[in-house]
N, C-alpha and C. Protein backbone atom coordinates (compact mmCIF):
# COMPACT_ATOMS: atom_id res chain seq x y z
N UNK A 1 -27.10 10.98 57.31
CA UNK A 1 -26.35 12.08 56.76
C UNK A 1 -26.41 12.04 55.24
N UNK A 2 -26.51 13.08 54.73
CA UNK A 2 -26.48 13.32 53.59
C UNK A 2 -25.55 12.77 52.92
N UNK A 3 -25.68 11.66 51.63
CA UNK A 3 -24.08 11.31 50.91
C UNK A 3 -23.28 10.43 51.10
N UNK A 4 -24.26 9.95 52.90
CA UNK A 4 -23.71 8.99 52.98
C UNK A 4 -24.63 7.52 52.69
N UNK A 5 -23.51 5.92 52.53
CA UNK A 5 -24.78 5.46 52.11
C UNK A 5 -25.73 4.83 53.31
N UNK A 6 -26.80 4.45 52.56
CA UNK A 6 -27.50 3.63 53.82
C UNK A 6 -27.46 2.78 54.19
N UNK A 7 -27.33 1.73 55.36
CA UNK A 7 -27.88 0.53 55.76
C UNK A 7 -28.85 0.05 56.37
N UNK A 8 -28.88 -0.85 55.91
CA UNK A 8 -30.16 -1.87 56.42
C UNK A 8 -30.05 -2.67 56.85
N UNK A 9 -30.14 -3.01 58.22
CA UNK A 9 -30.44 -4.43 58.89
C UNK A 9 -31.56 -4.86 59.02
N UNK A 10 -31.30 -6.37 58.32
CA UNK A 10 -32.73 -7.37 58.56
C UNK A 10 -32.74 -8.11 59.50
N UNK A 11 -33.23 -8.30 60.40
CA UNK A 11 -33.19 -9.44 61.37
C UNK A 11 -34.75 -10.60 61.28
N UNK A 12 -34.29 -11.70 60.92
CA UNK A 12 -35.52 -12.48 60.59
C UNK A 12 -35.15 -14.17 61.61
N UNK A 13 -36.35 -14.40 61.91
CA UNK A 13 -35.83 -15.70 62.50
C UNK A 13 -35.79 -17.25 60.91
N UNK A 14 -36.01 -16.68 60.04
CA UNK A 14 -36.39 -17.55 58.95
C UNK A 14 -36.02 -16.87 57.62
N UNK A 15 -35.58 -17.19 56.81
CA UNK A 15 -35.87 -16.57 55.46
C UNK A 15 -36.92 -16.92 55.03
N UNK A 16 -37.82 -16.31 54.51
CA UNK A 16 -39.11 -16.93 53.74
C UNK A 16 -39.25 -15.67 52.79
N UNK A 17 -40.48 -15.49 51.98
CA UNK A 17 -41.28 -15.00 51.28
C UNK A 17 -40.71 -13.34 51.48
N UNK A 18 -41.72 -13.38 52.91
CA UNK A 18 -41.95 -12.19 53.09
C UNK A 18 -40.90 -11.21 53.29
N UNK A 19 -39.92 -12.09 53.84
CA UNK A 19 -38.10 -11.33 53.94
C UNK A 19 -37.84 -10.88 52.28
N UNK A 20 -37.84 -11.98 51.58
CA UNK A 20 -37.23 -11.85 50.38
C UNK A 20 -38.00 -10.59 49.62
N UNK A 21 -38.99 -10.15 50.26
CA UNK A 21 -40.30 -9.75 49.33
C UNK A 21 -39.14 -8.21 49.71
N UNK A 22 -39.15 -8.11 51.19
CA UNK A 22 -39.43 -6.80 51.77
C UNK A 22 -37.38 -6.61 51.15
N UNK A 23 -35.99 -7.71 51.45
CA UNK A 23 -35.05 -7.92 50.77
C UNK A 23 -34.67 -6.53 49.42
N UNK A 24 -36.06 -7.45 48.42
CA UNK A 24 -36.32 -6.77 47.27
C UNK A 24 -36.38 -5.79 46.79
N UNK A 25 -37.57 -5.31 47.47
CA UNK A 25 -38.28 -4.05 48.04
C UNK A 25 -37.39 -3.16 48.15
N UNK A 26 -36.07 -2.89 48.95
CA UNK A 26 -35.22 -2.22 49.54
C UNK A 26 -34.11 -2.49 48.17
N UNK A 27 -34.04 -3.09 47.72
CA UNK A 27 -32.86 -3.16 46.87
C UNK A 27 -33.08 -2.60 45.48
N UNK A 28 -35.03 -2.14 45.00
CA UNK A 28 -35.22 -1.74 44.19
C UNK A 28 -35.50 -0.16 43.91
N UNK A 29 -35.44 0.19 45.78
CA UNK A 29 -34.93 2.03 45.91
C UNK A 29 -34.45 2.80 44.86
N UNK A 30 -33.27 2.09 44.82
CA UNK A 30 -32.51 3.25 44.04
C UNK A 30 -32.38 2.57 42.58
N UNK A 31 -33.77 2.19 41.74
CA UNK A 31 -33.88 1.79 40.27
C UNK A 31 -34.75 2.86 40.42
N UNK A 32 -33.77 3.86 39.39
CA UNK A 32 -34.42 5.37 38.41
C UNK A 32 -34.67 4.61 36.84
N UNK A 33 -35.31 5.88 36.21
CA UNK A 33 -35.24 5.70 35.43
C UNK A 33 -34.72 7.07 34.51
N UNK A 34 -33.90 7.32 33.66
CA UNK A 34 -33.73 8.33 32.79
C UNK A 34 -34.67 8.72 31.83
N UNK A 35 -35.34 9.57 31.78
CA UNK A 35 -36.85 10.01 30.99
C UNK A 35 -36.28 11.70 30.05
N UNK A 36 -36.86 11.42 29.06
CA UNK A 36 -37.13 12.98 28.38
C UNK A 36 -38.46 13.34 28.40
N UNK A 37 -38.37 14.45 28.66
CA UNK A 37 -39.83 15.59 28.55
C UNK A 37 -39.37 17.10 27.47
N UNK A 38 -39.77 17.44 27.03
CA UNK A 38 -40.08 18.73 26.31
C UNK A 38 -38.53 19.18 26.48
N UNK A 39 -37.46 17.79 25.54
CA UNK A 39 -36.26 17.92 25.14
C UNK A 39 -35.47 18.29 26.63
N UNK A 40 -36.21 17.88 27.20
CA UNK A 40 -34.64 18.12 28.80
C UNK A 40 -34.88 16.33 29.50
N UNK A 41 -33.99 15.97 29.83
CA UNK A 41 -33.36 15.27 30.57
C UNK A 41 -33.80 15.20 32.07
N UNK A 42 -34.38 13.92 32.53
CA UNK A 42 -34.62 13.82 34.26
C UNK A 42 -34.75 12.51 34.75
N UNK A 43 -34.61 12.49 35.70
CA UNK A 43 -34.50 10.52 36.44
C UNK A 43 -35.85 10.64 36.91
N UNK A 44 -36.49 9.51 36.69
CA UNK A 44 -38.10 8.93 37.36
C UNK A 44 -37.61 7.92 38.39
N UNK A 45 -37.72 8.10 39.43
CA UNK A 45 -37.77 6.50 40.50
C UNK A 45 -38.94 5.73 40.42
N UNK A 46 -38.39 4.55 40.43
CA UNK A 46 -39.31 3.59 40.15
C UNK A 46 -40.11 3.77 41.16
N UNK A 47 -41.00 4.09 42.36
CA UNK A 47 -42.06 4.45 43.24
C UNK A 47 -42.85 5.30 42.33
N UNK A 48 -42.83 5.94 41.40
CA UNK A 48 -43.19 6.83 41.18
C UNK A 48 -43.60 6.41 39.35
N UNK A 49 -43.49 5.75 39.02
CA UNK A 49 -43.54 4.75 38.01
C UNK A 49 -45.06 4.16 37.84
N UNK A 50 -45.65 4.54 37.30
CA UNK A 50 -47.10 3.48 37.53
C UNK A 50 -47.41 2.54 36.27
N UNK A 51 -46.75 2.67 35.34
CA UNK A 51 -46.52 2.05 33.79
C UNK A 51 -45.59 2.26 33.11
N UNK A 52 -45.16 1.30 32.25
CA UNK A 52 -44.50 1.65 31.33
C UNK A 52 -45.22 1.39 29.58
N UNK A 53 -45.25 1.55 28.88
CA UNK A 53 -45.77 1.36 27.41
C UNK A 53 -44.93 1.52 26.26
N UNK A 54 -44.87 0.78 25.53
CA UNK A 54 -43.99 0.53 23.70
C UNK A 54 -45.47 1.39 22.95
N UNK A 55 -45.46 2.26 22.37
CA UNK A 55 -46.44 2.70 21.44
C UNK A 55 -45.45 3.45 20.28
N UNK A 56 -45.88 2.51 19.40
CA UNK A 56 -45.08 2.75 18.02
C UNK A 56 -44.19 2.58 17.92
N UNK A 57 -43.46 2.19 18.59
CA UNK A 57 -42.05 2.03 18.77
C UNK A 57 -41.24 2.52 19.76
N UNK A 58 -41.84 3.62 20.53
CA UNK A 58 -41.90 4.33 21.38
C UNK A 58 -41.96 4.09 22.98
N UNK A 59 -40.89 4.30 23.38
CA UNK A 59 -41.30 3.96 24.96
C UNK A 59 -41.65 5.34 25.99
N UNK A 60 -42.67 5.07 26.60
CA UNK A 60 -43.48 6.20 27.74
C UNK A 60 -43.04 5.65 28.84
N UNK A 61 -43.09 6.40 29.87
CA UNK A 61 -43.28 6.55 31.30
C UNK A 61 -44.29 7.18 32.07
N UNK A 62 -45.46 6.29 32.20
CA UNK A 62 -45.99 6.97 33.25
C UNK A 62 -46.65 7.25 34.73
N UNK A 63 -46.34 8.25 35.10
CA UNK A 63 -46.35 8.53 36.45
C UNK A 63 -47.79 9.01 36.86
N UNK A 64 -48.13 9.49 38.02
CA UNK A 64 -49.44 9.31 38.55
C UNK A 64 -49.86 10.94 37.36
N UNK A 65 -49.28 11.61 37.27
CA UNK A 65 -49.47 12.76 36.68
C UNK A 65 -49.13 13.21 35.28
N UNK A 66 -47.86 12.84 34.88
CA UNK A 66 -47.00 13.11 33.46
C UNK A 66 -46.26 11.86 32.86
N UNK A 67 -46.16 12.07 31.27
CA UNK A 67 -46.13 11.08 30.58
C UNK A 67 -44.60 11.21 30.53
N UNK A 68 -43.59 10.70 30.30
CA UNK A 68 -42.22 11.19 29.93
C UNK A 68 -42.09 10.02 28.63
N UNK A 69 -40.96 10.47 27.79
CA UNK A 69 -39.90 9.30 27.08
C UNK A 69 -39.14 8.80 27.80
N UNK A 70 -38.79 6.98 27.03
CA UNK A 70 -37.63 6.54 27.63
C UNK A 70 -36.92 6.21 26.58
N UNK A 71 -35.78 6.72 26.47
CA UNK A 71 -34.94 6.04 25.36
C UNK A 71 -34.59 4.51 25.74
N UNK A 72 -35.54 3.43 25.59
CA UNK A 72 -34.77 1.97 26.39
C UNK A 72 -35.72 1.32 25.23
N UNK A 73 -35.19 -0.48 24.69
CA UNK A 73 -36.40 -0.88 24.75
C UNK A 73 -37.06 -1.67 25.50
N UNK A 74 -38.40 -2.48 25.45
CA UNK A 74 -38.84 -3.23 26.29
C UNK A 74 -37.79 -4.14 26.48
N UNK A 75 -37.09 -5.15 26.27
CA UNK A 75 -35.97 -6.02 26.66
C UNK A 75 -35.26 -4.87 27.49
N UNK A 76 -34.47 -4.17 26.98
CA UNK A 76 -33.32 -3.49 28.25
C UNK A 76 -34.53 -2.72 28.94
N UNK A 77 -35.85 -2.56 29.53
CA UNK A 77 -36.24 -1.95 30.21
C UNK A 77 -36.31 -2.98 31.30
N UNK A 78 -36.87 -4.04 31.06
CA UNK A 78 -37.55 -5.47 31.75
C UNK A 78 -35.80 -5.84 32.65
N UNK A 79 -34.92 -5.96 31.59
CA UNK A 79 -33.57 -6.09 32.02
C UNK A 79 -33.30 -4.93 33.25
N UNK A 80 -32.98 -3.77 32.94
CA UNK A 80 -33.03 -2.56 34.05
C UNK A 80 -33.52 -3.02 35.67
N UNK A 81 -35.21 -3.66 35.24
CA UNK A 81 -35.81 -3.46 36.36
C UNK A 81 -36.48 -4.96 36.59
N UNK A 82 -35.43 -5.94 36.50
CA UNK A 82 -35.02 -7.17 37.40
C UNK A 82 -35.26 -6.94 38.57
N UNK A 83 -36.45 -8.20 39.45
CA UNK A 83 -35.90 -7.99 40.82
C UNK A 83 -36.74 -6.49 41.21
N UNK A 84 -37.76 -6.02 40.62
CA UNK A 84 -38.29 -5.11 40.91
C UNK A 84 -40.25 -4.87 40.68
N UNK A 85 -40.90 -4.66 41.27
CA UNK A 85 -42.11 -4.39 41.37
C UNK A 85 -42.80 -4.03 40.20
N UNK A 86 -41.64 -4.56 39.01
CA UNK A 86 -42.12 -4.10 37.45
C UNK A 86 -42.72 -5.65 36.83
N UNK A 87 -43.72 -5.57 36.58
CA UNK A 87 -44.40 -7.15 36.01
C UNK A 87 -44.84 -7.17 34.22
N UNK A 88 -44.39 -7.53 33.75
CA UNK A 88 -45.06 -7.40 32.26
C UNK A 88 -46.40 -8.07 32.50
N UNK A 89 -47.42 -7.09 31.99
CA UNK A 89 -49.00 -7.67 31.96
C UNK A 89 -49.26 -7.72 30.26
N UNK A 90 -48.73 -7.62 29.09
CA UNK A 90 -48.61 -7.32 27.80
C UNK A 90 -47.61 -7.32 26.87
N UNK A 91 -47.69 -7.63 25.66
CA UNK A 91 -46.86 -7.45 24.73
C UNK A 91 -45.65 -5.96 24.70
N UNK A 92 -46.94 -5.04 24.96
CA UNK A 92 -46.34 -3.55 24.92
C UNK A 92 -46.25 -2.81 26.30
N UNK A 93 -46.49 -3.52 27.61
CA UNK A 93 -47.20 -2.67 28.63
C UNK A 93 -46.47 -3.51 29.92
N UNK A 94 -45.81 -3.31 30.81
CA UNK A 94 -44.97 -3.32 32.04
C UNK A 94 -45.86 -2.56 32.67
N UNK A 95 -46.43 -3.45 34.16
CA UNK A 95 -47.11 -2.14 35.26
C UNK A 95 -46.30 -2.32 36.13
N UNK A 96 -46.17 -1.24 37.36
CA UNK A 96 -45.72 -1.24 38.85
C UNK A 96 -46.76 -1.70 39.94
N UNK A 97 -46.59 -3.51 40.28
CA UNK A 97 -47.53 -4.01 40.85
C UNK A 97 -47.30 -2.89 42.11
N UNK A 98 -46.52 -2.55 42.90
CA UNK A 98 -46.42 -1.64 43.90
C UNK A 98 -48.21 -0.66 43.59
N UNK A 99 -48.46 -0.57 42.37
CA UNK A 99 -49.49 0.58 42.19
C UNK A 99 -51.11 0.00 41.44
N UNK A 100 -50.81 -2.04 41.97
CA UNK A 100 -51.71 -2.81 41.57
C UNK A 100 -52.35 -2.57 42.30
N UNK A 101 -53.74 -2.24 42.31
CA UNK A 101 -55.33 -2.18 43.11
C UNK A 101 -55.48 -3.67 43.24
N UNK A 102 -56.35 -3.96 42.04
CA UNK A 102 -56.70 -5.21 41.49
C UNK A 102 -56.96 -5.81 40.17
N UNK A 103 -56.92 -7.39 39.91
CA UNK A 103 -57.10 -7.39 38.73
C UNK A 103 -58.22 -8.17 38.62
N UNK A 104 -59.14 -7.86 37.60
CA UNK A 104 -60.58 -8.02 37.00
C UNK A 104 -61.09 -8.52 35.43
N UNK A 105 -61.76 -9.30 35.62
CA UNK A 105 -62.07 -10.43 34.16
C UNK A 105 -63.22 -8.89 34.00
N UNK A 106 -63.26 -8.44 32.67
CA UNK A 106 -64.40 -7.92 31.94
C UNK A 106 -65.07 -8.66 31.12
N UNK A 107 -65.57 -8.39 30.12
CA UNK A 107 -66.22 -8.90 29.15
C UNK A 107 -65.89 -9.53 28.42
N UNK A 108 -65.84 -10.75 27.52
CA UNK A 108 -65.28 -11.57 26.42
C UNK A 108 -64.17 -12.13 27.56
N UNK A 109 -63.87 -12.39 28.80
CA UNK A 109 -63.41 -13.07 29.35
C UNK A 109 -62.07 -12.68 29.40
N UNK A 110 -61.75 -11.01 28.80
CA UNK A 110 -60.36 -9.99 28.83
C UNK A 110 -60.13 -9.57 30.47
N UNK A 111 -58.83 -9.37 31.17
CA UNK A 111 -58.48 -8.97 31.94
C UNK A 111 -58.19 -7.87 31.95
N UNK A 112 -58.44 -6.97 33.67
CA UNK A 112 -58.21 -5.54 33.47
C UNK A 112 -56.98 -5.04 34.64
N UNK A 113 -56.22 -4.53 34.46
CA UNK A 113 -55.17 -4.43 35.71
C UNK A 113 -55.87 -3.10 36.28
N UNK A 114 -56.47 -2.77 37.37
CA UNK A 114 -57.02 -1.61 37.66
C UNK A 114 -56.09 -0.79 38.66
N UNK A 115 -55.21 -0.01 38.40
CA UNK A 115 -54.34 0.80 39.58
C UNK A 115 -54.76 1.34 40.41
N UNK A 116 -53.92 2.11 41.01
CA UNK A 116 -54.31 3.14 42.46
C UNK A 116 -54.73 4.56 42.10
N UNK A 117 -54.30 4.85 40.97
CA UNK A 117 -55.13 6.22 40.66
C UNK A 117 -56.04 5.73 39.50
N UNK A 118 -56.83 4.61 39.43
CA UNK A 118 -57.89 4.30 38.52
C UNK A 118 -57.38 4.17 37.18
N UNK A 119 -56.53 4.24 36.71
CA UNK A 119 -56.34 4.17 35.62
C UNK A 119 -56.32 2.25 35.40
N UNK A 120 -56.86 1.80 33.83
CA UNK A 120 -57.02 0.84 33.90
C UNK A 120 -56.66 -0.27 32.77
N UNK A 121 -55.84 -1.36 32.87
CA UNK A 121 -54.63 -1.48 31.31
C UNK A 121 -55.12 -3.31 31.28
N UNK A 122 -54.95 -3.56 30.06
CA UNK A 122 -55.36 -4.69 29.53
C UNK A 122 -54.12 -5.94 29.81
N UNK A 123 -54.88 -6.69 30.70
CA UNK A 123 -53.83 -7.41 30.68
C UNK A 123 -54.13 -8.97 29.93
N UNK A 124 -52.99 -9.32 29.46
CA UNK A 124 -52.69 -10.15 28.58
C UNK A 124 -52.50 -12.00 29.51
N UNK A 125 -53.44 -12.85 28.31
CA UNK A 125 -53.42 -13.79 29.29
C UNK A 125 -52.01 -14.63 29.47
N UNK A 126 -51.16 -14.51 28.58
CA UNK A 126 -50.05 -14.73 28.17
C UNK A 126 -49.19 -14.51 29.54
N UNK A 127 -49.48 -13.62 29.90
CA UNK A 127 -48.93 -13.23 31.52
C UNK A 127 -49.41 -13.08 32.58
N UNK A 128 -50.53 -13.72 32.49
CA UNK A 128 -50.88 -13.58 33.72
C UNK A 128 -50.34 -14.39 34.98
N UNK A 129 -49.86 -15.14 34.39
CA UNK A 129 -49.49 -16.15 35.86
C UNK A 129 -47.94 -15.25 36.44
N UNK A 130 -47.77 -14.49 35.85
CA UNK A 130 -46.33 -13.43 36.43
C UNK A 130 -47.47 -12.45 37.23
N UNK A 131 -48.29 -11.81 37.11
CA UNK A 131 -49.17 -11.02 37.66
C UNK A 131 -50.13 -11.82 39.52
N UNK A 132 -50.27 -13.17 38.60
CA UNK A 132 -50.76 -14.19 39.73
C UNK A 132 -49.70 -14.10 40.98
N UNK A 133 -48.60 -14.07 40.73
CA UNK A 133 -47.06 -14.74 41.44
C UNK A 133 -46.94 -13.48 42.17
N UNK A 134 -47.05 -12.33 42.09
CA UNK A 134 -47.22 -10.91 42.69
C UNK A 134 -47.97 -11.27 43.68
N UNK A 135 -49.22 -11.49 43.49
CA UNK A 135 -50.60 -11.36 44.78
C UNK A 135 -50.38 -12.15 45.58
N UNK A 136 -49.50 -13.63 45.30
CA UNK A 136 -49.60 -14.79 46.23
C UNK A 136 -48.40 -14.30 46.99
N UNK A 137 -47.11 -13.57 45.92
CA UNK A 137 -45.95 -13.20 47.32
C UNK A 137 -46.43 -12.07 48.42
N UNK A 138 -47.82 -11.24 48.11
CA UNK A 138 -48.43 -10.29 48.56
C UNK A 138 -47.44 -9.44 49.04
C-alpha cells in the first residue's frame, strides 16, 4: 500500500557476506540524493547514480543520462552514503559499484573503472583496495 512502510524479512541459516551484502543493499533504497538542474530542485536515488565528481570545487551527479549539482562536499557526500554501493575510486570521483562493469590496468600501469553504460573514470591507486573489497564481497 501506498505510504505505508515496507518490510523485509531475511531468513538466512548463517550470517555471512552475502546476507550482509544483500542486508545493505536494502537499507541503501531509500539514500536520495538532493540535486539542482537549471535552478529547480529534485531528489536522485542512489540506483540511478552512476558517479559522483568534485570539479572545481563543484560537485556533479551523474546519472546514465543528465548531469545535476549537488550542494554537498566530498566528506558529507561519502558521509551521506555510508554503507552504500558508493566507493571512492579518486581524489575527486565516488562511483556506484552497483554500475561497476569492470576494472582495467591501461597504459603506464593507470587503472580504468569501466561502467555499464561505457563510460570510463580513472581510478586511483590510492584506492584501489576499497574497489578490490567490492568484487570479493561480489
Amino acid at each position: 500500500m501506498e505510504g505505508q512502510p515496507l518490510t523485509v524479512i531475511i531468513e538466512y541459516s548463517e550470517y555471512n557476506d552475502s546476507v550482509a551484502g544483500l542486508v545493505r543493499r536494502i537499507g541503501s533504497m531509500d539514500v536520495a540524493f538532493s540535486v539542482s538542474v537549471d535552478g529547480r530542485q529534485t531528489r536522485i536515488d542512489l540506483a540511478d547514480v552512476y558517479y559522483i565528481e568534485n570539479v572545481d570545487r563543484k560537485m556533479f551527479v551523474y546519472t546514465g543520462s543528465d548531469v545535476y549539482r549537488l550542494d554537498a562536499t566530498m566528506a558529507q557526500t561519502e558521509e551521506m552514503s555510508a554503507d552504500t554501493d558508493l566507493v571512492r575510486i579518486s581524489r575527486t570521483c565516488i562511483i556506484n559499484t552497483g554500475h561497476l562493469r569492470e576494472i582495467r590496468q591501461v597504459k603506464n600501469s593507470h587503472l580504468e573503472a569501466v561502467l555499464d553504460n561505457g563510460e570510463m573514470l580513472i581510478v586511483s591507486r590510492k584506492y584501489l583496495q576499497d574497489i578490490k573489497k567490492v568484487f570479493q564481497r561480489g
